[in-house]
N, C-alpha and C. Protein backbone atom coordinates (compact mmCIF):
# COMPACT_ATOMS: atom_id res chain seq x y z
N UNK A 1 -6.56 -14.83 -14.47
CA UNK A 1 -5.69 -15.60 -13.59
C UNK A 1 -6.12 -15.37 -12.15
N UNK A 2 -6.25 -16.50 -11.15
CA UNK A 2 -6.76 -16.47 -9.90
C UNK A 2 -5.64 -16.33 -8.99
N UNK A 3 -5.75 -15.67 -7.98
CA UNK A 3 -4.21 -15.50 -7.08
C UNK A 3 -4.33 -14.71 -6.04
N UNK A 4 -3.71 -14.98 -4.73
CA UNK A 4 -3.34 -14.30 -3.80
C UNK A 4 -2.79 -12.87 -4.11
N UNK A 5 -3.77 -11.96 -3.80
CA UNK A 5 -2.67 -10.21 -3.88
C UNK A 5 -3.37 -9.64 -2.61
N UNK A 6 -3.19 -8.08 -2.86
CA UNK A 6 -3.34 -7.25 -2.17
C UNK A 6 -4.30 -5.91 -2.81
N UNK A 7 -4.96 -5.75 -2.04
CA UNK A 7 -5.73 -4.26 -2.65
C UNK A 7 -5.91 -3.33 -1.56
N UNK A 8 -5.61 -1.82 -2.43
CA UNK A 8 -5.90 -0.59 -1.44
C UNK A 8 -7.36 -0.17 -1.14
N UNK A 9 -7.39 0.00 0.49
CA UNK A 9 -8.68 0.04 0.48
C UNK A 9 -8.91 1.63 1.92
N UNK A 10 -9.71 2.22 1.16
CA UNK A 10 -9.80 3.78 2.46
C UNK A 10 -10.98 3.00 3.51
N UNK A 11 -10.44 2.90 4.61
CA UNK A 11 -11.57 2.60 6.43
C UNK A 11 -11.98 4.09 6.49
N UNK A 12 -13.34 3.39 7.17
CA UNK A 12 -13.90 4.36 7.49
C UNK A 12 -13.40 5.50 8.18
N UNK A 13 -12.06 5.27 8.71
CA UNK A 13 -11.61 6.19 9.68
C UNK A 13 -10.61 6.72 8.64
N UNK A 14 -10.49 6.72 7.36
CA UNK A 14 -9.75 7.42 6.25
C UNK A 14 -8.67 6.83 6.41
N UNK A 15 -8.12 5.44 6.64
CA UNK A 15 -6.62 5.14 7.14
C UNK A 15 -6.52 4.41 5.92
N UNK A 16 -5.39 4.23 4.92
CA UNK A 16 -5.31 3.60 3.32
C UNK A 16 -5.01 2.43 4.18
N UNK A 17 -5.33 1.36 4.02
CA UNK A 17 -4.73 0.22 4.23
C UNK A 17 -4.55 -0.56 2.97
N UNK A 18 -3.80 -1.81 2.57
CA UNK A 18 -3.53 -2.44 1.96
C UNK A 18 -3.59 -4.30 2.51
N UNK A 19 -4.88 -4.63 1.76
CA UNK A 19 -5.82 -5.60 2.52
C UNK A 19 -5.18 -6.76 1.68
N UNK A 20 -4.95 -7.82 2.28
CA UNK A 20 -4.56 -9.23 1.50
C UNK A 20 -6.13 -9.53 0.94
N UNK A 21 -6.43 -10.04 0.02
CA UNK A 21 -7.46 -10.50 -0.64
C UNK A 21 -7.80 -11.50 -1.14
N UNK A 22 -9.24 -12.33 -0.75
CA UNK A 22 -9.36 -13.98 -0.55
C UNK A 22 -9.78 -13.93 -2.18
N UNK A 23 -10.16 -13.02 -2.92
CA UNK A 23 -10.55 -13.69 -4.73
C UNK A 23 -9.68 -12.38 -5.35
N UNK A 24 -8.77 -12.90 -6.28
CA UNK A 24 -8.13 -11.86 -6.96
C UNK A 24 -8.06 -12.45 -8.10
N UNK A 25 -8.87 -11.89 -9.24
CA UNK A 25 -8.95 -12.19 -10.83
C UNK A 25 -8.28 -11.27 -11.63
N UNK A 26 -7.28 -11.49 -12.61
CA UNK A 26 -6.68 -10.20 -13.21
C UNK A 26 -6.48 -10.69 -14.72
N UNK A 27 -6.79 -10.05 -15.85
CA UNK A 27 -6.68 -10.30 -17.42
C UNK A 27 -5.86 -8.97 -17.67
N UNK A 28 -5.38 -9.65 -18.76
CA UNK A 28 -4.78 -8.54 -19.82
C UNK A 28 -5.24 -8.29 -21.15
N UNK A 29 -5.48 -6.57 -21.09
CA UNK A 29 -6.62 -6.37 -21.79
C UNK A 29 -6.07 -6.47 -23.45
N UNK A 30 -6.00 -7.06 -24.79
CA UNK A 30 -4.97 -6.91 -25.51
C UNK A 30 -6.24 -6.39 -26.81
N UNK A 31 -7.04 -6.09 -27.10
CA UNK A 31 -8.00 -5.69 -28.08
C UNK A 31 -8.82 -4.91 -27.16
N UNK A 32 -9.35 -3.49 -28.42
CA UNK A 32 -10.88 -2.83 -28.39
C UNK A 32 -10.13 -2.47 -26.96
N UNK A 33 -9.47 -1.60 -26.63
CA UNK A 33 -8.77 -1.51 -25.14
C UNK A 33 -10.84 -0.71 -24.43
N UNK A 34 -10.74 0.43 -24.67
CA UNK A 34 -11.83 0.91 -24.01
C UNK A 34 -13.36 0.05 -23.75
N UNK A 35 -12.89 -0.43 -25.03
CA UNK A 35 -14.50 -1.19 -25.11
C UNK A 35 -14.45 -2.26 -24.25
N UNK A 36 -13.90 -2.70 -24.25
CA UNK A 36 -13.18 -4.09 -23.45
C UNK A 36 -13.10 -4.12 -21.91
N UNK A 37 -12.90 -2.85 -21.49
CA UNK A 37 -12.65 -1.90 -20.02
C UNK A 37 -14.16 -1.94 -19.82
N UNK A 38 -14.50 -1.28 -20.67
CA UNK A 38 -16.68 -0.81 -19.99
C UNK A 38 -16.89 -2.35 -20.18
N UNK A 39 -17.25 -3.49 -20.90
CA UNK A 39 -17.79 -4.43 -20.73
C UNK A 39 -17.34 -5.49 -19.58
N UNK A 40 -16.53 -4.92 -19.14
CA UNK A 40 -16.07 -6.12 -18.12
C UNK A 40 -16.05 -5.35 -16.54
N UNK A 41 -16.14 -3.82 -16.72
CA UNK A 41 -17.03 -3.26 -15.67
C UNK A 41 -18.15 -3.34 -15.44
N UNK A 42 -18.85 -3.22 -16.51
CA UNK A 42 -20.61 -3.62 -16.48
C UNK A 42 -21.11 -4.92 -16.19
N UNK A 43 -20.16 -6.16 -16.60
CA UNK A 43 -20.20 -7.44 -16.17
C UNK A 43 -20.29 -7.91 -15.04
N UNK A 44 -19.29 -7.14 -14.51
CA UNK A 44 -19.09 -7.03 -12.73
C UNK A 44 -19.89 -6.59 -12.16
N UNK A 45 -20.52 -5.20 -12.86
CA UNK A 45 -21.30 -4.17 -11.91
C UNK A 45 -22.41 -4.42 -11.55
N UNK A 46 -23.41 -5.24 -13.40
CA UNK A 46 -24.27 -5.62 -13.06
C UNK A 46 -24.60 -7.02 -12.14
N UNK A 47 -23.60 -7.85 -12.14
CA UNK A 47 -23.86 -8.83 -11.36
C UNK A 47 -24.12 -8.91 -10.20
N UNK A 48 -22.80 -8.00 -9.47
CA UNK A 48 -22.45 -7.26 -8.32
C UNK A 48 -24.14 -6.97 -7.22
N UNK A 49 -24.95 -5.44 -7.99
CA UNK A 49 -25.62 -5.27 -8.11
C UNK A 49 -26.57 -5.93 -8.05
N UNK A 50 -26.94 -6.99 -8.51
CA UNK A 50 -27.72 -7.79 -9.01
C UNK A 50 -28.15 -9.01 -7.75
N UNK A 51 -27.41 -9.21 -7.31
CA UNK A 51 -26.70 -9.84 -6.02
C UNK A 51 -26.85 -9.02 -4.84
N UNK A 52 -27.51 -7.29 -4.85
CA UNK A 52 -27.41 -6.67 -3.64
C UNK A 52 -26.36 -5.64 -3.37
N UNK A 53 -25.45 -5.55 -3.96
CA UNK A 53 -24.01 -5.00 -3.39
C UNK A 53 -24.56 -3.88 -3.71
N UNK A 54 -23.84 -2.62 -3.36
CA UNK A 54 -24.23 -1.31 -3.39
C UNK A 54 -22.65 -0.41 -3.90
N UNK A 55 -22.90 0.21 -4.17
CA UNK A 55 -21.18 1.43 -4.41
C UNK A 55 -20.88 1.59 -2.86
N UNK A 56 -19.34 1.47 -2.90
CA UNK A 56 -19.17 1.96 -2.09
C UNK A 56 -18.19 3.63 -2.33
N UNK A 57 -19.12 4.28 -2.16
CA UNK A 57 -18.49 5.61 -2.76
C UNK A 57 -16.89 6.22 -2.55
N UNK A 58 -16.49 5.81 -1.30
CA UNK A 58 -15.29 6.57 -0.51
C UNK A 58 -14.15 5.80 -1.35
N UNK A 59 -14.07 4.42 -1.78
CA UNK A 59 -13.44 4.05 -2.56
C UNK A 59 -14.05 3.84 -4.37
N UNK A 60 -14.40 4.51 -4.57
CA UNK A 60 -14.85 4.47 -6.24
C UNK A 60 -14.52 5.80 -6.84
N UNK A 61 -14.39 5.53 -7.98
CA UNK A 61 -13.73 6.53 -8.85
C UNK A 61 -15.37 7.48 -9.43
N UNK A 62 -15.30 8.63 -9.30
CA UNK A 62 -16.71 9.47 -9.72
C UNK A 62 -16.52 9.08 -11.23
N UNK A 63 -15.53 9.06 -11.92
CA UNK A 63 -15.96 8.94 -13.46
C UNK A 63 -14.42 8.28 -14.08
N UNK A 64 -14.83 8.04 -15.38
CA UNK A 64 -13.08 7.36 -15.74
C UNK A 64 -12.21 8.88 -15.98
N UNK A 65 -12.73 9.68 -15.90
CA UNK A 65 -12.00 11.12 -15.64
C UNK A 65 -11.12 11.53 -14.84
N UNK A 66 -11.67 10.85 -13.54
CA UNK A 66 -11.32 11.40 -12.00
C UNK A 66 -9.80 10.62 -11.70
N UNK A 67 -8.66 11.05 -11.47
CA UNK A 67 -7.96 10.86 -11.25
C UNK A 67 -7.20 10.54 -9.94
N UNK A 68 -8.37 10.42 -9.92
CA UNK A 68 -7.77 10.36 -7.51
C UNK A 68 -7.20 8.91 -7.35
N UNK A 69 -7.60 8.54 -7.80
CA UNK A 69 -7.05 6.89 -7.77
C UNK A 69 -5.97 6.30 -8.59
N UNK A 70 -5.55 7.74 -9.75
CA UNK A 70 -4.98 6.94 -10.60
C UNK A 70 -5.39 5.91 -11.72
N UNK A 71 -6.24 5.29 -10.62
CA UNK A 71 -6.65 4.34 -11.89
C UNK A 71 -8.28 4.45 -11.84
N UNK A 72 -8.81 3.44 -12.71
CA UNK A 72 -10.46 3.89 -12.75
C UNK A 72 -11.08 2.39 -11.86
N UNK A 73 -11.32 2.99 -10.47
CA UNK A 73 -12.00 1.87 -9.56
C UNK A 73 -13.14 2.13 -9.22
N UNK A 74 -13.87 1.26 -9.17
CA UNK A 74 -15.19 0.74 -8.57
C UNK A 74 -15.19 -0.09 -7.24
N UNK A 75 -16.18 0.23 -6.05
CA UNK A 75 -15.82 -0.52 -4.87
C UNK A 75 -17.45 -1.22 -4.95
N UNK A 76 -17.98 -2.17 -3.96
CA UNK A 76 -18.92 -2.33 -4.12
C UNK A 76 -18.51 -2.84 -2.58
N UNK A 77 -19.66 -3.45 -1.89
CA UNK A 77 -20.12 -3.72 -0.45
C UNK A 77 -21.42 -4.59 0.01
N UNK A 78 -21.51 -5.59 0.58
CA UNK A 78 -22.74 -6.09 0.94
C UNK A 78 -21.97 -6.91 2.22
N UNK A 79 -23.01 -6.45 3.42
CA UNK A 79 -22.88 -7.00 4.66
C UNK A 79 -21.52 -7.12 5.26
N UNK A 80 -20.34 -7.82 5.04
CA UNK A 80 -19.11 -7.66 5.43
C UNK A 80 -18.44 -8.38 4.38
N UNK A 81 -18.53 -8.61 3.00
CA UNK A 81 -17.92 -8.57 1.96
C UNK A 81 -17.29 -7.05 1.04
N UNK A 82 -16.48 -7.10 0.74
CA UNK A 82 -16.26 -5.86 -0.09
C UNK A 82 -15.83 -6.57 -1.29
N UNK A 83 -15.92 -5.46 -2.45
CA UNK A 83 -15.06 -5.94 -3.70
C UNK A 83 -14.61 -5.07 -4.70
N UNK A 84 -13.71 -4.77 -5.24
CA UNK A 84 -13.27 -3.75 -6.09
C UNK A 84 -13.02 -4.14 -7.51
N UNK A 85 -12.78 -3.07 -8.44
CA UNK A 85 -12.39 -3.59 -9.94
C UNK A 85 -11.40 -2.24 -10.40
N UNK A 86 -10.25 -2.75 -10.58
CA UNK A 86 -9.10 -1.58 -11.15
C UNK A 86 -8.66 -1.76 -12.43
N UNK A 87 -9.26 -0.76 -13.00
CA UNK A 87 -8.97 -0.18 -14.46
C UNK A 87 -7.67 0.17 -14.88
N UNK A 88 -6.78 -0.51 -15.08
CA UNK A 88 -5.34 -0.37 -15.46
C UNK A 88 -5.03 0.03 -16.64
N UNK A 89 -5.66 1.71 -17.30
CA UNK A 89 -5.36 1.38 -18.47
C UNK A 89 -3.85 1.88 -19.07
N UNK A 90 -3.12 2.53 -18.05
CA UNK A 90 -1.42 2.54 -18.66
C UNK A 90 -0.81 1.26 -18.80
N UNK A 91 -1.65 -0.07 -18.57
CA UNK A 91 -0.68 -1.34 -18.22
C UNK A 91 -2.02 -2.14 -19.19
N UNK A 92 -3.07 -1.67 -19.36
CA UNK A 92 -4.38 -2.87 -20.20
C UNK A 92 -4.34 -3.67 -18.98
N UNK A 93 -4.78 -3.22 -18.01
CA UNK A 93 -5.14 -4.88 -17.21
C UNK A 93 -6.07 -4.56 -16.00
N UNK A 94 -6.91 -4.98 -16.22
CA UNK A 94 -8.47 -5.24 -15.55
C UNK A 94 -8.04 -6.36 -14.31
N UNK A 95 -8.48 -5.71 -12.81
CA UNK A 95 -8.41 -6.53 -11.86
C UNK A 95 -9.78 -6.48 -10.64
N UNK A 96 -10.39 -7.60 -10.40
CA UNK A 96 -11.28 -7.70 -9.53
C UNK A 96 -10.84 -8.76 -8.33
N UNK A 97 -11.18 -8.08 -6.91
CA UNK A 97 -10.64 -8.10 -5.84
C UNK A 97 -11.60 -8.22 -4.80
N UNK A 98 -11.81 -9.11 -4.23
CA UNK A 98 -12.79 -9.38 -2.68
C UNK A 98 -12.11 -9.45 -1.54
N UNK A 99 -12.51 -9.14 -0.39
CA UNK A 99 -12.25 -9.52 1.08
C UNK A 99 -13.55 -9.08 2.09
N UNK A 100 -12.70 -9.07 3.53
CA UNK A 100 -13.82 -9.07 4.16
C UNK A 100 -14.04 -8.16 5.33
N UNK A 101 -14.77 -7.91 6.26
CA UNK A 101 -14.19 -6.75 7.09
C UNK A 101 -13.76 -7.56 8.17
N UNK A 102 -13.47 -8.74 8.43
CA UNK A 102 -12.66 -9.46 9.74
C UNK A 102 -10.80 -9.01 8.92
N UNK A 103 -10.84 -9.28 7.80
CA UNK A 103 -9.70 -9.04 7.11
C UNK A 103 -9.01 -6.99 7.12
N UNK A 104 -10.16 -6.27 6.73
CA UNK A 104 -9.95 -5.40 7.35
C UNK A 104 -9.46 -4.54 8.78
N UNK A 105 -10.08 -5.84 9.58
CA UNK A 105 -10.03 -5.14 11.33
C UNK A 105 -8.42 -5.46 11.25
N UNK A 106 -7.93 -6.89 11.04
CA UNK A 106 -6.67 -7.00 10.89
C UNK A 106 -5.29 -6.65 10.38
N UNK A 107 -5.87 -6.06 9.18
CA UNK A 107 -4.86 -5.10 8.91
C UNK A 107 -4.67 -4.47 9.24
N UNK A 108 -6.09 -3.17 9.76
CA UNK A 108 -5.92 -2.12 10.32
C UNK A 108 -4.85 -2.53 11.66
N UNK A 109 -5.22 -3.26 12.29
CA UNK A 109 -4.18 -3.33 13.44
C UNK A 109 -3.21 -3.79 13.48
N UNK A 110 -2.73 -4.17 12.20
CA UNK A 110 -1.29 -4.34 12.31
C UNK A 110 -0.71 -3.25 11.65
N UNK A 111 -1.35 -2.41 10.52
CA UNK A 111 -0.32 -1.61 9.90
C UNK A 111 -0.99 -0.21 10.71
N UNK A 112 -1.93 0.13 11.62
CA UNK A 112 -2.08 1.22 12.18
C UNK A 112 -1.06 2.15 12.30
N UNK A 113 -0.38 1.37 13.45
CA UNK A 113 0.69 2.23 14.28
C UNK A 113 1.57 2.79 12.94
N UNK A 114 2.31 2.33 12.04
CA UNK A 114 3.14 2.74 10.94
C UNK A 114 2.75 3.79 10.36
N UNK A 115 1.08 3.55 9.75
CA UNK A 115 -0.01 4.24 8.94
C UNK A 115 0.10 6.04 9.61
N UNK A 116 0.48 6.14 10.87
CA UNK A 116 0.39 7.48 11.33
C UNK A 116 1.67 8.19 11.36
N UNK A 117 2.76 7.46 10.25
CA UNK A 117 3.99 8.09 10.40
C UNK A 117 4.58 8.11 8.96
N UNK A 118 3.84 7.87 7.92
CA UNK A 118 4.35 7.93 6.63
C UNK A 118 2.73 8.98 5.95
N UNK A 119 3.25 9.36 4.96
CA UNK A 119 2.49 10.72 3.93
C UNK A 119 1.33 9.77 4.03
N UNK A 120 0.17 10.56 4.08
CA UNK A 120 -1.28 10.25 4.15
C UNK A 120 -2.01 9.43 3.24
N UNK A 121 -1.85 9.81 2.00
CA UNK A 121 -1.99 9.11 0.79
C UNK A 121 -1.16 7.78 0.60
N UNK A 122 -1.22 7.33 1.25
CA UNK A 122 0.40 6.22 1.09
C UNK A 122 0.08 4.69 2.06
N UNK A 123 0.41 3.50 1.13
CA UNK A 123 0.03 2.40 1.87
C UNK A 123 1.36 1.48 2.26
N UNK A 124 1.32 0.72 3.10
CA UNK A 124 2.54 -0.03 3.81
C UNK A 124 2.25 -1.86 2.88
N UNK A 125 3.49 -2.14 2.64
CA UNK A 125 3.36 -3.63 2.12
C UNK A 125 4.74 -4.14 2.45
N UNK A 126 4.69 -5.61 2.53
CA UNK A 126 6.28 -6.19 3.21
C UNK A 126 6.73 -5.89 4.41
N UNK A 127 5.41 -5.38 5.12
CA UNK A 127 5.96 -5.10 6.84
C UNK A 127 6.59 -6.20 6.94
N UNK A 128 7.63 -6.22 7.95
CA UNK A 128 8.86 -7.07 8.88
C UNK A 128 9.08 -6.28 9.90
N UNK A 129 8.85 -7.00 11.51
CA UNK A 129 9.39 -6.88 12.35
C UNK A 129 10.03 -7.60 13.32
N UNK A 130 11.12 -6.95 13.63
CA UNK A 130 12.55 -7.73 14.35
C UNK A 130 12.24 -6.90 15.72
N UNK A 131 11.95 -7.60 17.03
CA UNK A 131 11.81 -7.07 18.09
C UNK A 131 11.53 -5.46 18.08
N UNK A 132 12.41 -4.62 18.26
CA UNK A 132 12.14 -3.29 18.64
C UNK A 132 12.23 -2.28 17.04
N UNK A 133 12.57 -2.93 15.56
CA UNK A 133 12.63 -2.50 14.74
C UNK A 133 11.45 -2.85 13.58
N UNK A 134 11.47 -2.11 12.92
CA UNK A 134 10.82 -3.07 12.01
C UNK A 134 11.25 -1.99 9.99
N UNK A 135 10.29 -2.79 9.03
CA UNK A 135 10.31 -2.00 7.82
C UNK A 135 9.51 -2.34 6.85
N UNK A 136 9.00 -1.43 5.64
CA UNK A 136 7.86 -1.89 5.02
C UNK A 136 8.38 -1.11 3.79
N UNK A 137 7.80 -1.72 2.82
CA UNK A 137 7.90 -0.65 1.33
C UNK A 137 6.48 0.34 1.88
N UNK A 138 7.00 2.01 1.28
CA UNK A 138 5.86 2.76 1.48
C UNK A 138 5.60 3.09 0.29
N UNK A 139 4.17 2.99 -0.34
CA UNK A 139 3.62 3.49 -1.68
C UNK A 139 2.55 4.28 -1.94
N UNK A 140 2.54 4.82 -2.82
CA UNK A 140 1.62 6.05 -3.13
C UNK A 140 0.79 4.82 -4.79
N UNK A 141 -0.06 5.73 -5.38
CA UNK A 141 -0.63 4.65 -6.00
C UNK A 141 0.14 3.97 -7.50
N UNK A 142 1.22 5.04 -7.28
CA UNK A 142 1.82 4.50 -8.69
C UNK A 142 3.69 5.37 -7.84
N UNK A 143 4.37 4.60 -7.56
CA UNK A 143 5.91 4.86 -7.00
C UNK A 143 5.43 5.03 -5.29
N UNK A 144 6.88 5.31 -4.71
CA UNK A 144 7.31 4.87 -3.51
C UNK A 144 8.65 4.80 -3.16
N UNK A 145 9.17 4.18 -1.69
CA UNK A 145 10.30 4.04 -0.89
C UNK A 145 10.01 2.87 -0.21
N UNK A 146 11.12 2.93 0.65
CA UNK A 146 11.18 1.76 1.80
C UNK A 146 11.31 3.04 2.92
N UNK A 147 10.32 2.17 3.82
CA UNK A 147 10.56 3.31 5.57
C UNK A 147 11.06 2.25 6.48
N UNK A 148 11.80 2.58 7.28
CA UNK A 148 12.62 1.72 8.25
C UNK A 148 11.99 2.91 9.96
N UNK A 149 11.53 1.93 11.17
CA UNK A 149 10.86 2.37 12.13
C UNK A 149 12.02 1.63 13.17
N UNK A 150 11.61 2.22 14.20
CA UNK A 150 11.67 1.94 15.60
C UNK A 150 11.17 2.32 16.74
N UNK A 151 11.01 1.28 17.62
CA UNK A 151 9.78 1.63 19.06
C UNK A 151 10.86 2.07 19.61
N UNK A 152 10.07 2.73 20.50
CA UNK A 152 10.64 3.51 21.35
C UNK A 152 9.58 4.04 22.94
N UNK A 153 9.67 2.90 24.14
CA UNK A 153 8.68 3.26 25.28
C UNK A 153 7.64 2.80 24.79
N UNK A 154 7.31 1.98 23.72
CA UNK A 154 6.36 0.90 23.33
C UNK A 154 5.87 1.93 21.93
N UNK A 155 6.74 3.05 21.84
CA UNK A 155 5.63 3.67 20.66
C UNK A 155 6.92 3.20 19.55
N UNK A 156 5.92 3.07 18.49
CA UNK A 156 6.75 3.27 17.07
C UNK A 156 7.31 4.36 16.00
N UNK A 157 8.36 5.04 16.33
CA UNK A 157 8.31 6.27 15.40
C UNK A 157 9.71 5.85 13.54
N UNK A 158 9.36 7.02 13.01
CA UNK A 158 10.16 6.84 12.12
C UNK A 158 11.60 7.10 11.75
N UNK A 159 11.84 6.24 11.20
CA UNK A 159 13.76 6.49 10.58
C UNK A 159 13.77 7.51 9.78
N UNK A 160 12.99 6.49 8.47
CA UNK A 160 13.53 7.52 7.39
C UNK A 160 12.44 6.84 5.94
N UNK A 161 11.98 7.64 5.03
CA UNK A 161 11.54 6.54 4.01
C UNK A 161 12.09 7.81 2.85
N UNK A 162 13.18 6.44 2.07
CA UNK A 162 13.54 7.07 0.54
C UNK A 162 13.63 5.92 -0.23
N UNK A 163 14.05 5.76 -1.02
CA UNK A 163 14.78 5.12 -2.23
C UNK A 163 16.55 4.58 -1.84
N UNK A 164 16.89 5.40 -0.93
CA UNK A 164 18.33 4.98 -0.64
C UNK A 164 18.55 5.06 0.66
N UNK A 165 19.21 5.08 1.47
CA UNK A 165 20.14 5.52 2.88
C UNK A 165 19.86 6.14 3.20
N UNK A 166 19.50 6.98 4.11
CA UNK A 166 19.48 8.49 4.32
C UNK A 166 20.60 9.05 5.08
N UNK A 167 20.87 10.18 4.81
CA UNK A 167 22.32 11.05 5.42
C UNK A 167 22.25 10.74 6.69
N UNK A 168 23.38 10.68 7.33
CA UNK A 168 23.63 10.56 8.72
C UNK A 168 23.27 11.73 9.81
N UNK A 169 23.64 13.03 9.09
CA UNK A 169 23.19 14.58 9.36
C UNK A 169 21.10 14.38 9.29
N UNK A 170 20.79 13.90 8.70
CA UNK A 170 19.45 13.79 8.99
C UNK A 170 18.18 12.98 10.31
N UNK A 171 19.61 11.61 10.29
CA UNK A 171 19.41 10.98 11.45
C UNK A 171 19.61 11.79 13.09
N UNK A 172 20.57 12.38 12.91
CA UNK A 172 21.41 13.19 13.93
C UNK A 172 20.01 14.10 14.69
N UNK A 173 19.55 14.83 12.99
CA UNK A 173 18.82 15.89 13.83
C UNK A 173 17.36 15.08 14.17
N UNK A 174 17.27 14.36 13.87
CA UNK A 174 15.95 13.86 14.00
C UNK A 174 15.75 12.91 15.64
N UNK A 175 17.22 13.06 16.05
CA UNK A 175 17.75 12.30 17.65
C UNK A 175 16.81 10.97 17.44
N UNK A 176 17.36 10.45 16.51
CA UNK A 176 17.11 8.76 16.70
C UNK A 176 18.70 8.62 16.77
N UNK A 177 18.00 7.20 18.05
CA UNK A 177 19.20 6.66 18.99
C UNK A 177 20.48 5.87 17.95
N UNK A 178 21.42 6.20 18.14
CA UNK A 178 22.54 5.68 17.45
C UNK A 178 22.29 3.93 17.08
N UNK A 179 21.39 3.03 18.02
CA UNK A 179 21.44 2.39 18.24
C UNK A 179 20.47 1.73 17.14
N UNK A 180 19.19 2.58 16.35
CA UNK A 180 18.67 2.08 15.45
C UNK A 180 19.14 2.94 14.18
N UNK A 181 20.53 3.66 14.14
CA UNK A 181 20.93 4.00 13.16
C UNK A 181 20.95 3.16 11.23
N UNK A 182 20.78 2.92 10.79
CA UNK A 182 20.69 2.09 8.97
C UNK A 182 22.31 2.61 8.89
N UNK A 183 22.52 2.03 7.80
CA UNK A 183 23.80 2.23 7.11
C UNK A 183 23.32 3.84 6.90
N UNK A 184 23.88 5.12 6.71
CA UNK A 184 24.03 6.08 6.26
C UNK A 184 25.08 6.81 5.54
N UNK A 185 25.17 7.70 4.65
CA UNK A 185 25.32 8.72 4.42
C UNK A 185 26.12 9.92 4.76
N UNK A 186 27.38 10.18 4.88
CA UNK A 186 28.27 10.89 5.35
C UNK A 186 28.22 12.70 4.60
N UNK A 187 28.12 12.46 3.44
CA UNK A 187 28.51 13.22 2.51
C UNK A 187 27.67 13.24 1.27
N UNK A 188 27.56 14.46 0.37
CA UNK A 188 27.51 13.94 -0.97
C UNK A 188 27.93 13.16 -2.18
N UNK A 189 28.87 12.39 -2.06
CA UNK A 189 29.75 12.08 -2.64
C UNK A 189 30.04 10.51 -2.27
N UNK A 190 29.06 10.28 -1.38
CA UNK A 190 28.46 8.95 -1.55
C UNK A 190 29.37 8.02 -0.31
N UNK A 191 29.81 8.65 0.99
CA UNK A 191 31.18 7.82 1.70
C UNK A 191 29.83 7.42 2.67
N UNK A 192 29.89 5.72 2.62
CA UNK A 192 28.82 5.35 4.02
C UNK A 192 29.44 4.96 5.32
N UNK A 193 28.74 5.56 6.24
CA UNK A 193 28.94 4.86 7.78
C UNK A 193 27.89 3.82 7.88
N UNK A 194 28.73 2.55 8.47
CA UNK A 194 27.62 1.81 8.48
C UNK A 194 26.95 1.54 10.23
N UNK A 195 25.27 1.29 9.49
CA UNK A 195 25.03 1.14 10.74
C UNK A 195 24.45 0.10 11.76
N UNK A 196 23.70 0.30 12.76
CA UNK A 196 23.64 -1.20 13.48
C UNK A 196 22.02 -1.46 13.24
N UNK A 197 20.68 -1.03 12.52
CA UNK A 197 19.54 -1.29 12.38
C UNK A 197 19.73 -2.94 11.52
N UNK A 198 18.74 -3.65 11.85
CA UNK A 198 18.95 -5.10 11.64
C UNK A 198 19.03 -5.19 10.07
N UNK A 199 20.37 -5.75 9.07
CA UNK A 199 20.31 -5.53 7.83
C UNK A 199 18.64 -6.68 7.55
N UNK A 200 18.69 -7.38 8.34
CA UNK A 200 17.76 -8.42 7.78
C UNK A 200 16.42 -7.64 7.13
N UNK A 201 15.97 -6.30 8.00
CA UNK A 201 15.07 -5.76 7.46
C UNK A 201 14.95 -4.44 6.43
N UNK A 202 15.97 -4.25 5.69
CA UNK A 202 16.33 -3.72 5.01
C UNK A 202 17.04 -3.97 3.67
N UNK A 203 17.58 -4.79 3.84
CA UNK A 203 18.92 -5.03 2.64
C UNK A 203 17.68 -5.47 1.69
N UNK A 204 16.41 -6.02 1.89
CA UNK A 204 15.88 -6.94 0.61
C UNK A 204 15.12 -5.45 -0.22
N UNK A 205 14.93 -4.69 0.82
CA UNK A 205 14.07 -3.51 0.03
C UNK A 205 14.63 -2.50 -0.86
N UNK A 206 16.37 -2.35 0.03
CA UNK A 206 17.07 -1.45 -0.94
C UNK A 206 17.20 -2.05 -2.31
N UNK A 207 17.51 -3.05 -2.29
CA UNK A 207 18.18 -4.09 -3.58
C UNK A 207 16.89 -4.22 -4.35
């Protein structure tokens, strides 16, 4: 199936970004699961290859062993094309992924500033920003949160990134301004104060 997605990709400057991508092919693998996995890597690889492209090591998996990725990827590279292939085998589903490095420069500069305020390993998707606020789902390669930001003197720092609200006692100590406060957290026992951060950029991520 052909379609608009997204793929994780490490810049040279080690920053994870999460690149919109101009060819995205994805099958589901339903027979011969392994066998099925190597022939449609080798399909790719050799073509790939074949065509010039080279590994690109910083994003490729050393072996279907290696677990750094989670899943078993291959990157490849020629001139300012890139392209990847993700081995899905908890889900059977084989995905190959192109873009470009004009597509790269752009992401990098939009999800930069965020990129230096959430866990290292971790990519931003569904950015939204509302003047001085903004929010993104934050993900690791398999789970995640929503992080909710605000500028501050033109810089961007962080709220909070969980799964829910965060306590009000957490906001407090962290002296973000009442003014980009989220709904929070009073207690254990679940009593919320609500707050004034724009629901528009939030309510779709909690839900």
């Amino acid at each position: 199936m052909y379609q608009l997605s997204n793929t994780w990709w490490i810049d040279n400057n080690n920053l994870n970004l999460n690149i919109p991508t101009n060819l995205h092919f994805t099958t589901k693998i339903t027979t011969d699961y392994n066998q099925t996995f190597d022939n449609l890597n080798k399909i790719v690889s050799d073509s790939l290859i074949e065509n010039s492209f080279v590994i690109n090591t910083k994003n490729s998996s050393t072996s279907k062993t290696d677990e750094r990725f989670y899943d078993y990827i291959q990157a490849y590279e020629l001139n300012n094309i890139r392209c990847i292939t993700t081995s899905q085998y908890d889900v059977n589903q084989f995905i190959f992924q192109c873009f470009t490095d004009d597509q790269i420069t752009q992401t990098r500069n939009q999800q930069q500033p965020f990129l230096e305020l959430i866990p290292k390993d971790s990519i931003i998707s569904n950015l939204k920003i509302i003047n001085d606020e903004a929010s993104a789902n934050v993900n690791s390669r398999r789970g995640g949160g929503f992080g909710l930001f605000y500028k501050e003197n033109n810089i961007w720092k962080l709220i909070s990134i969980s799964q829910d609200s965060p306590y009000c006692d957490q906001l407090s100590q962290k002296n973000i301004p009442a003014k980009h406060w989220p709904d929070c957290y009073l207690d254990n026992i679940g009593t919320v104060k609500n707050g004034i951060f724009n629901e528009k950029l939030y309510k779709n991520l909690i839900n």
